[in-house]
C-alpha atoms as a PDB file:
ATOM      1  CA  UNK A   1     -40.786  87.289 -13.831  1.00  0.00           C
ATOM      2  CA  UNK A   2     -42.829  85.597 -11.108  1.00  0.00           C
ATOM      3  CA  UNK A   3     -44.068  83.084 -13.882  1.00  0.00           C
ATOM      4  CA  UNK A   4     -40.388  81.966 -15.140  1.00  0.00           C
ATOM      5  CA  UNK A   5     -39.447  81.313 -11.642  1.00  0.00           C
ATOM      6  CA  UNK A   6     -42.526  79.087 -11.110  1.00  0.00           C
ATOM      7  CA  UNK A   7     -41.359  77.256 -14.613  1.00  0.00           C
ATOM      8  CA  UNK A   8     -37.377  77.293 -13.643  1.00  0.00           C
ATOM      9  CA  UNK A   9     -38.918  75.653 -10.618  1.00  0.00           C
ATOM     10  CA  UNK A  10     -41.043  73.032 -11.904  1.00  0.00           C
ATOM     11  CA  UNK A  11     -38.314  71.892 -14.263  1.00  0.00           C
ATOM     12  CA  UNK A  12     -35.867  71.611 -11.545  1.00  0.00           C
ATOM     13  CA  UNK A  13     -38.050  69.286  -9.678  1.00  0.00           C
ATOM     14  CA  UNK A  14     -38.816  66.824 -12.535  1.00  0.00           C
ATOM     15  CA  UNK A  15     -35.562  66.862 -13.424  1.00  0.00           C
ATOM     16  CA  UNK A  16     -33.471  65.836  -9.786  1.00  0.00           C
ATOM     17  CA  UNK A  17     -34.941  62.875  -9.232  1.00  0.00           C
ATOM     18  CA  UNK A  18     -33.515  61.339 -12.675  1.00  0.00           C
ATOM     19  CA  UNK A  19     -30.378  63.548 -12.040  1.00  0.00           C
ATOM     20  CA  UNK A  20     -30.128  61.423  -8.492  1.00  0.00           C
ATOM     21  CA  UNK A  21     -30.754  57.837  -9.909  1.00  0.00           C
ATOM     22  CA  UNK A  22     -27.766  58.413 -12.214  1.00  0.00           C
ATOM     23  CA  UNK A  23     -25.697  59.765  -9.527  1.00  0.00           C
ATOM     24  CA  UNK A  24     -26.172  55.888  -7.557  1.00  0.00           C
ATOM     25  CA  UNK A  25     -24.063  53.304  -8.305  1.00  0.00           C
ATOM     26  CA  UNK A  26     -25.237  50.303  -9.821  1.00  0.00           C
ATOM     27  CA  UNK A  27     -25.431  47.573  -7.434  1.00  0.00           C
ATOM     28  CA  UNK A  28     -23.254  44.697  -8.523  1.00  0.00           C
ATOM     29  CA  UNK A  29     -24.547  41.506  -9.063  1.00  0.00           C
ATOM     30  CA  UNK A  30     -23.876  38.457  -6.627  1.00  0.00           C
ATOM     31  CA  UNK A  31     -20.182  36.708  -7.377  1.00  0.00           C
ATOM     32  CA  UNK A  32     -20.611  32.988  -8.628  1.00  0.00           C
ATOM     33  CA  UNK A  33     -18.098  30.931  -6.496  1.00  0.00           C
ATOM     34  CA  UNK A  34     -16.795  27.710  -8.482  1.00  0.00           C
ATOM     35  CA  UNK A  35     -17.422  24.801  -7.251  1.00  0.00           C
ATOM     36  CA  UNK A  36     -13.277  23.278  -6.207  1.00  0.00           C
ATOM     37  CA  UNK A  37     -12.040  20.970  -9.059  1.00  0.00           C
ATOM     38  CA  UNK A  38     -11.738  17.719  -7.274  1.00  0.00           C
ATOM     39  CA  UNK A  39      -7.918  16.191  -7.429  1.00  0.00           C
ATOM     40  CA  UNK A  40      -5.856  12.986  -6.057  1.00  0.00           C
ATOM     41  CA  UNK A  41      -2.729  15.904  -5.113  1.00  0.00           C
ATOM     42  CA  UNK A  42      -1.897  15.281  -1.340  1.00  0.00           C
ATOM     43  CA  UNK A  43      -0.110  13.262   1.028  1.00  0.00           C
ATOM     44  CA  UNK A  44      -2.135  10.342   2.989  1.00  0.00           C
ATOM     45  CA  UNK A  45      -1.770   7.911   5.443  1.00  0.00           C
ATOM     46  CA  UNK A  46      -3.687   4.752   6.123  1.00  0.00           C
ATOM     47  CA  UNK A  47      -3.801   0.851   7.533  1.00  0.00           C
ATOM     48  CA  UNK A  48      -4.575  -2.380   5.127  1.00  0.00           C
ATOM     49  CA  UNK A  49      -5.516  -6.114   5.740  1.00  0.00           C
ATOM     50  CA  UNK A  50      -5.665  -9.063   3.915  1.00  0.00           C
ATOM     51  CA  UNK A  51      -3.921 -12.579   3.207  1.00  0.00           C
ATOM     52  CA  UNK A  52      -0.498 -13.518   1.945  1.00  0.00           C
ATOM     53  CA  UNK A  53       0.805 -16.554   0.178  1.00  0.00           C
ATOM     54  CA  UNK A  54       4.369 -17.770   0.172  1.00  0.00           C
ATOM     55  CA  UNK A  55       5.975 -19.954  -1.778  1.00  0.00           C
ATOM     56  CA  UNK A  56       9.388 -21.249  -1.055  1.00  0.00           C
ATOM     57  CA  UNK A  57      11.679 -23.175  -3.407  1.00  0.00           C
ATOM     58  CA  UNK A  58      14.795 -25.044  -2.174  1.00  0.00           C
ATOM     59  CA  UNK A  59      17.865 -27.030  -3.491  1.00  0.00           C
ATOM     60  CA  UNK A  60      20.542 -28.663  -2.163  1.00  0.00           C
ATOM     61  CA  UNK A  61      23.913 -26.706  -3.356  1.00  0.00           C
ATOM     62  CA  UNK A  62      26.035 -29.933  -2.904  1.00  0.00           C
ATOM     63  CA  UNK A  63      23.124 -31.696  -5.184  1.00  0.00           C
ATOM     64  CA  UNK A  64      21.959 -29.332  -7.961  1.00  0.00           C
ATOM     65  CA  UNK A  65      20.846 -32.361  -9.692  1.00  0.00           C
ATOM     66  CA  UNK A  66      18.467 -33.342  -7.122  1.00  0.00           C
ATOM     67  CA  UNK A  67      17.009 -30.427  -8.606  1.00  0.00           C
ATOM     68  CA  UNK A  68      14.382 -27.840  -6.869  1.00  0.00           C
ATOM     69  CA  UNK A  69      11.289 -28.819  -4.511  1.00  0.00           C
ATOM     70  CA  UNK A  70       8.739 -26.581  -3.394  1.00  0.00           C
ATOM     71  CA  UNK A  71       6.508 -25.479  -0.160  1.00  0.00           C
ATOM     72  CA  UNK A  72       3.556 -23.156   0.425  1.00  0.00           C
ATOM     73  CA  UNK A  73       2.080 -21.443   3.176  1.00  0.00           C
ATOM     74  CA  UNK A  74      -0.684 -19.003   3.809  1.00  0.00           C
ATOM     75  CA  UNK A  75      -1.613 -16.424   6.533  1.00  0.00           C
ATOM     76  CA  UNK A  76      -2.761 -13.177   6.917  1.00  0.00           C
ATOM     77  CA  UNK A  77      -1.104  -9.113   6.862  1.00  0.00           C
ATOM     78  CA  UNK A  78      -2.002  -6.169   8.767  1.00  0.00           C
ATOM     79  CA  UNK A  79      -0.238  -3.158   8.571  1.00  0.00           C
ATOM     80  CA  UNK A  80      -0.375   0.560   7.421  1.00  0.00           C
ATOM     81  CA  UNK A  81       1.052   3.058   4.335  1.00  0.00           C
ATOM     82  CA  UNK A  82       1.841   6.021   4.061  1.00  0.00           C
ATOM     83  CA  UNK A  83       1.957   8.012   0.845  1.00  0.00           C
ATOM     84  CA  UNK A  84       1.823  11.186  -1.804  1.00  0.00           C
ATOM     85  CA  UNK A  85       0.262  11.641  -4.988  1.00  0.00           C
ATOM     86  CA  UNK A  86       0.235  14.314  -7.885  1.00  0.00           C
ATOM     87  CA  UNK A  87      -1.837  14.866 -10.591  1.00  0.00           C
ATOM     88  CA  UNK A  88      -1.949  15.978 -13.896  1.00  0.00           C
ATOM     89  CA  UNK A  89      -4.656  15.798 -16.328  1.00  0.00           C
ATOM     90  CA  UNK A  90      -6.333  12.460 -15.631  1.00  0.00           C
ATOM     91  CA  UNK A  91      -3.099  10.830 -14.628  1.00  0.00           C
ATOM     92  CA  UNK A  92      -1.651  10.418 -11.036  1.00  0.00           C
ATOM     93  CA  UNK A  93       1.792   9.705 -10.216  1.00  0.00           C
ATOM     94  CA  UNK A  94       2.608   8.551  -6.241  1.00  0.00           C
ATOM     95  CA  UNK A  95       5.486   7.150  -3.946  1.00  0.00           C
ATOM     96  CA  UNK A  96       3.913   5.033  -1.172  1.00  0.00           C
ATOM     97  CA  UNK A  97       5.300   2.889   1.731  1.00  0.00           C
ATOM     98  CA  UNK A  98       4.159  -0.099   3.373  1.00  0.00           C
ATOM     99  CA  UNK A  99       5.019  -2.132   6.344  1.00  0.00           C
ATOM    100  CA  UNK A 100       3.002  -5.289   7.789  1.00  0.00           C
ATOM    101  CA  UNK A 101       3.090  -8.230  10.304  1.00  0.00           C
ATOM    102  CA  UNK A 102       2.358 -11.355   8.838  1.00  0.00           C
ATOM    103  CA  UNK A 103       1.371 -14.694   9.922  1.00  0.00           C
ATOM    104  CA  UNK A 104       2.251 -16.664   6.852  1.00  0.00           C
ATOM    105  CA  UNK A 105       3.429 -19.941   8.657  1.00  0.00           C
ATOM    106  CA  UNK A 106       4.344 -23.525   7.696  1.00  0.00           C
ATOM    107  CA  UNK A 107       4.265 -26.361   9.798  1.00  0.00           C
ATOM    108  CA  UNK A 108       4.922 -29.358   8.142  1.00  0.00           C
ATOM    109  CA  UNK A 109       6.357 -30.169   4.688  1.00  0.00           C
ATOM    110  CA  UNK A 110       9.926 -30.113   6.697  1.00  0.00           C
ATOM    111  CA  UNK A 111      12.922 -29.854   4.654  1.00  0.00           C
ATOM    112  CA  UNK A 112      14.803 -31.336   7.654  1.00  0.00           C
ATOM    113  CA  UNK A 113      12.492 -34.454   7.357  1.00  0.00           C
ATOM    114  CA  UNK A 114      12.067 -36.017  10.847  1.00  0.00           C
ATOM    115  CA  UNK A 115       9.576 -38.403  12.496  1.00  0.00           C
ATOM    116  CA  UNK A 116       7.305 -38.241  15.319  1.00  0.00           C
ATOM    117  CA  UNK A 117       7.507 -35.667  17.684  1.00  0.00           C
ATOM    118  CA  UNK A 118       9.643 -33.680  15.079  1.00  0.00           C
ATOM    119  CA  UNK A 119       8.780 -29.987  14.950  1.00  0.00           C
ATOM    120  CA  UNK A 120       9.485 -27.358  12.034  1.00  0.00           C
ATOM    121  CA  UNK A 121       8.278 -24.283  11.819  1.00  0.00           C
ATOM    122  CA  UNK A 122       8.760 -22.003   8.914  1.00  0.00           C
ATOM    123  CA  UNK A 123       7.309 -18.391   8.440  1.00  0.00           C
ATOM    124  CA  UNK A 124       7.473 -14.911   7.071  1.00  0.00           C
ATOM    125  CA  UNK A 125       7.300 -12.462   9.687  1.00  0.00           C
ATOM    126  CA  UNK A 126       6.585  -9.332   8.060  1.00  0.00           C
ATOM    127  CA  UNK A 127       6.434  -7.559   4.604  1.00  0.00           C
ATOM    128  CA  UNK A 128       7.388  -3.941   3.577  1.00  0.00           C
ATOM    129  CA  UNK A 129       7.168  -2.282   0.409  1.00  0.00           C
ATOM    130  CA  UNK A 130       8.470   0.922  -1.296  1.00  0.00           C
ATOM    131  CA  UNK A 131       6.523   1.573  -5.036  1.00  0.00           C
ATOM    132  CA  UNK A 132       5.975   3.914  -7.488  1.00  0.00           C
ATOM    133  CA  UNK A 133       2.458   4.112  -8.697  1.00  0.00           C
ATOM    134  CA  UNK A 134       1.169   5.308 -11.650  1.00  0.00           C
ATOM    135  CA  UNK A 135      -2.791   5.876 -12.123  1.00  0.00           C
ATOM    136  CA  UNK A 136      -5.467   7.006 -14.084  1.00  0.00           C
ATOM    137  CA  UNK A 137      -8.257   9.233 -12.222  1.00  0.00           C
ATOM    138  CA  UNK A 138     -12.103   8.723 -13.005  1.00  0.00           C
ATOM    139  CA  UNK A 139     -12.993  11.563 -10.941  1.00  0.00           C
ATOM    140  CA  UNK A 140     -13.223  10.002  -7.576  1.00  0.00           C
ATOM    141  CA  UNK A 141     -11.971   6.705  -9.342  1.00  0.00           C
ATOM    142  CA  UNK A 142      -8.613   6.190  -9.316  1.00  0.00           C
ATOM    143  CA  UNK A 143      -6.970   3.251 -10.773  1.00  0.00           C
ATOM    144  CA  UNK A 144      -3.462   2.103 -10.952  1.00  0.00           C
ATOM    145  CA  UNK A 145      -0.347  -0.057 -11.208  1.00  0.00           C
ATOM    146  CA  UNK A 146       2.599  -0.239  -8.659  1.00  0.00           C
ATOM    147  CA  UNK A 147       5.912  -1.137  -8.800  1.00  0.00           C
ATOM    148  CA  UNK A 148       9.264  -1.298  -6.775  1.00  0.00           C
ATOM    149  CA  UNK A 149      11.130  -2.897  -4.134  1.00  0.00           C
ATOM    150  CA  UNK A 150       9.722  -5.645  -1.104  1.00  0.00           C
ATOM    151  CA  UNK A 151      11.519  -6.556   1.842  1.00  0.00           C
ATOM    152  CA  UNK A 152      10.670 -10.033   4.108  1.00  0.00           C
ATOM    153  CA  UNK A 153      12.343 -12.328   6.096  1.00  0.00           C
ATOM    154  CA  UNK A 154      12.455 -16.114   6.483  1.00  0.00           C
ATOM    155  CA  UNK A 155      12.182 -17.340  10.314  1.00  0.00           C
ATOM    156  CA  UNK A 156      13.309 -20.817  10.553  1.00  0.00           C
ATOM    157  CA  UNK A 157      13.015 -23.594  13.956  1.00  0.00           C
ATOM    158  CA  UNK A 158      12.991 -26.918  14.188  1.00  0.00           C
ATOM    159  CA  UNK A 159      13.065 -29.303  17.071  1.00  0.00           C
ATOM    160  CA  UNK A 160      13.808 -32.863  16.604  1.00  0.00           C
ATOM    161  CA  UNK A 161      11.548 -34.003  19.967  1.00  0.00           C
ATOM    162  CA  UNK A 162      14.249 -35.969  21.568  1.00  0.00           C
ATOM    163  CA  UNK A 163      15.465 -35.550  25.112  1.00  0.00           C
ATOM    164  CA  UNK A 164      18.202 -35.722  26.868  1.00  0.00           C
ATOM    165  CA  UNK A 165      21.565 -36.224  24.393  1.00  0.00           C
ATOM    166  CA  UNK A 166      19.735 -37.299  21.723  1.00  0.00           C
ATOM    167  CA  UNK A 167      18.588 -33.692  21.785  1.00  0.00           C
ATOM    168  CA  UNK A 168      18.966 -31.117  18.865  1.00  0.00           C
ATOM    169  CA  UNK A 169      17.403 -27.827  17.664  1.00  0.00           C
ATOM    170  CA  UNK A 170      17.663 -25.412  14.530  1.00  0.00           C
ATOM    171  CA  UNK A 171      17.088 -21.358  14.069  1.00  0.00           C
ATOM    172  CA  UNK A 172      17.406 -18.944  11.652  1.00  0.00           C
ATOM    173  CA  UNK A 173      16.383 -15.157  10.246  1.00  0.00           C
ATOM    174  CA  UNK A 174      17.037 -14.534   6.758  1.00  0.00           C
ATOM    175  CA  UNK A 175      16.137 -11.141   5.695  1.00  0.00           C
ATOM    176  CA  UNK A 176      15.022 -10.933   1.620  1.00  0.00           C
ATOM    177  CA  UNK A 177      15.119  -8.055  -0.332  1.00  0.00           C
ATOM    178  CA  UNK A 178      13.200  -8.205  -3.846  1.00  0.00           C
ATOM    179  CA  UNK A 179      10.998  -6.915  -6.198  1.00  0.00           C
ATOM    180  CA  UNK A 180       7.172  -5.802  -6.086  1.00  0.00           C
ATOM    181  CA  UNK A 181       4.438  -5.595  -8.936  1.00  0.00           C
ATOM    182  CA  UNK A 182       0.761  -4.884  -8.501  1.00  0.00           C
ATOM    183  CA  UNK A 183      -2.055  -3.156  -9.095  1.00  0.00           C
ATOM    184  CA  UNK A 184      -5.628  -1.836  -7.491  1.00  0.00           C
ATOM    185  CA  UNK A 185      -8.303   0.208  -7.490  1.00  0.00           C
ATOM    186  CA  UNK A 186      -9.285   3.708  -4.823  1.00  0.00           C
ATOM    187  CA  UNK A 187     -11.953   5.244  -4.049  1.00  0.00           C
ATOM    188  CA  UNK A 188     -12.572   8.583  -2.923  1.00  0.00           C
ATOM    189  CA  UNK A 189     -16.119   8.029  -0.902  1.00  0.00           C
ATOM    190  CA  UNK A 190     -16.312  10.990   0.837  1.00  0.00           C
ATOM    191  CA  UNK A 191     -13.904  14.306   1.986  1.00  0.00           C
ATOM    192  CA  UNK A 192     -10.327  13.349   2.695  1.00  0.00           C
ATOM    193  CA  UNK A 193     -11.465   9.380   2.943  1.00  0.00           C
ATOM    194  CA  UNK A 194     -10.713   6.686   0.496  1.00  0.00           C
ATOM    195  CA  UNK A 195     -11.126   2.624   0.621  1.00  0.00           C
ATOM    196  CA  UNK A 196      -8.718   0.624  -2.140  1.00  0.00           C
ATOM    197  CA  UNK A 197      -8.122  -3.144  -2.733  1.00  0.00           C
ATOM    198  CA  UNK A 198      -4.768  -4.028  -3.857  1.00  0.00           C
ATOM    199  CA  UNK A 199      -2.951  -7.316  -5.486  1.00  0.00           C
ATOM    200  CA  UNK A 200       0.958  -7.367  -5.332  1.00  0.00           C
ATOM    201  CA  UNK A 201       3.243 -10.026  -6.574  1.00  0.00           C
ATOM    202  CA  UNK A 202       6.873 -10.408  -4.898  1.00  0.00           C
ATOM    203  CA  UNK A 203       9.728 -11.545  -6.005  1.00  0.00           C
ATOM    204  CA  UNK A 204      12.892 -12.750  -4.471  1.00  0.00           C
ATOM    205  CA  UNK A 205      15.709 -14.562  -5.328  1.00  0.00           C
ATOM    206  CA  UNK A 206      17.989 -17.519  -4.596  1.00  0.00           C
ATOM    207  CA  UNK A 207      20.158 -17.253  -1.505  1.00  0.00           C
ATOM    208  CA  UNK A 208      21.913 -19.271   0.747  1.00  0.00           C
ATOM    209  CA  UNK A 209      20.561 -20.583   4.035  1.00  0.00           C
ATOM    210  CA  UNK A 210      21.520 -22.523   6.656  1.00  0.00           C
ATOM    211  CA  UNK A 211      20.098 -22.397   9.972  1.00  0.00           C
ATOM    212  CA  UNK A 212      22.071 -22.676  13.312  1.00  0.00           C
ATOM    213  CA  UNK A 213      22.264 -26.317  14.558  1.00  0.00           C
ATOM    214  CA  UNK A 214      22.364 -27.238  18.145  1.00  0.00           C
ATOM    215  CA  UNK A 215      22.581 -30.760  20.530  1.00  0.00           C
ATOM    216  CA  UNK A 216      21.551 -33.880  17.971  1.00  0.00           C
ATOM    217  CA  UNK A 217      20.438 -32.368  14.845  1.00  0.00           C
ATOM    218  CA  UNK A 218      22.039 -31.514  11.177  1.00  0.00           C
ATOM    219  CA  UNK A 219      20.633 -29.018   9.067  1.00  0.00           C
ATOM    220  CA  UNK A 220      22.471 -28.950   5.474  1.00  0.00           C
ATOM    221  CA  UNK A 221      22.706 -25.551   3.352  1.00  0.00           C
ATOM    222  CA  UNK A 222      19.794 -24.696   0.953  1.00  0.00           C
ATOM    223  CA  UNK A 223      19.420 -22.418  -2.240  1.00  0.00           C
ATOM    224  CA  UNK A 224      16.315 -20.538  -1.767  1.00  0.00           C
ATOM    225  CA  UNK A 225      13.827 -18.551  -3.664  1.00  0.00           C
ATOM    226  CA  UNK A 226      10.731 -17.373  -2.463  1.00  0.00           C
ATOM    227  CA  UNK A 227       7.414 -15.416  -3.703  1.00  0.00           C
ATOM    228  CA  UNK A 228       4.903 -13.827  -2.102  1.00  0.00           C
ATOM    229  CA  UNK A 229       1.044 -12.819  -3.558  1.00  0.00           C
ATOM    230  CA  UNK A 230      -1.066 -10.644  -1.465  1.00  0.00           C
ATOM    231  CA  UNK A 231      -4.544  -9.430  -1.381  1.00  0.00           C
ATOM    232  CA  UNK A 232      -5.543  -7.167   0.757  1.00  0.00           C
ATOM    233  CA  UNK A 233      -8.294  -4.030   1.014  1.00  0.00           C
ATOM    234  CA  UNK A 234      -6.972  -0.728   3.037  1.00  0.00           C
ATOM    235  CA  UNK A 235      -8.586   2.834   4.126  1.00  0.00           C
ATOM    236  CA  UNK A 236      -6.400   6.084   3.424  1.00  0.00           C
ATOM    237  CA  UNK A 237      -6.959   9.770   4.896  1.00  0.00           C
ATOM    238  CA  UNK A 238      -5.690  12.114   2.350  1.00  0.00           C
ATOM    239  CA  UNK A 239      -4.590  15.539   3.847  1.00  0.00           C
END
């Protein structure tokens, strides 16, 4: 009896040990976490800079057959967007805004004409945009095309240097509305930041202007169309 119980014993004690280990659970192994899928979804806001070029084409309405003549100026834009984007696949779709200051001026070239002394001063003030863009995403690449609507105005003054009654002055504000076409290039360079360069074309036109006359001078009623190119780089921060 003695002997079985010393057996019974021994058994028991190899056996436990193996008994135990099955009794722990295993211990799970470490969770991979994916790395995020990088995407162009989000809202941003950002600022832009650059240069502008305006081209304004003018006939006489009383004198179509005079036909059309032609000035250019040149300045520069600064200004800021503010946008959205979603994508799908490879392709991003966006709304953005834009609104700048310009200094596009011209200073000679007067379609009043007028000797010495004479001072004309034509200009586009500022330039706002509303576009649809449409892109396709290289990763942190994104490239696209833009179109919609632009807004502008024409800022007209002239002085014709005299004094006294001989005297005389024009003004005038013409606000445009047109259309917009363009395209660029973004670049994600790091979290939340991006850096583009951008090239729109602008479109607008024929209207009627005729600036307000004062003292000695006569301004005659134009037809007038007008484009506008810009080129200009920007920085977004995409939320």
């Amino acid at each position: 009896m003695g002997k079985k119980l010393v057996l019974t014993a021994a058994l028991l004690s190899l056996t436990t040990p193996a008994f135990a280990a099955d009794m722990v659970a295993p211990v799970p192994m470490k969770a991979q976490v994916a790395a995020p899928i990088f995407t162009w979804t989000g809202f941003y806001i950002g600022a832009h800079g650059g240069g502008a070029w305006s081209k304004w084409s003018g006939m006489d309405p009383a004198d179509p057959a005079a036909g059309w003549s032609s000035v250019t100026a040149s300045g520069g834009v600064v200004g800021g967007q503010i946008g959205g984007n979603y994508q799908i696949s490879n392709f991003v779709l966006g709304l953005e805004g834009t609104g700048a200051w310009s200094s596009v001026t011209l200073n000679s070239n007067s379609p009043f004409g007028g000797g010495a002394g004479f001072i004309f001063s034509l200009k586009n003030d500022y330039i706002a945009t509303v576009a649809g863009r449409l892109g396709v995403a290289f990763d942190r690449v994104l490239l696209y095309a833009k179109g919609g609507a632009a807004f502008t105005r024409d800022k007209y003054y002239a002085n014709n240097g005299l004094a006294g009654a001989l005297a005389g002055s024009a003004s005038g504000s013409f606000n445009r509305t047109g259309w917009l076409a363009g395209a660029g290039v973004e670049w994600m360079f790091m979290p939340n930041w991006s850096v583009k360069a951008e090239y729109n074309y602008m479109g607008f036109g024929a209207i009627n202007e005729l600036p307000v006359t004062t003292g000695n001078l006569v301004a005659t009623p134009a037809n007038v169309k007008l484009n506008i190119q810009t080129g200009t780089v920007g920085i977004n921060y995409h939320f």
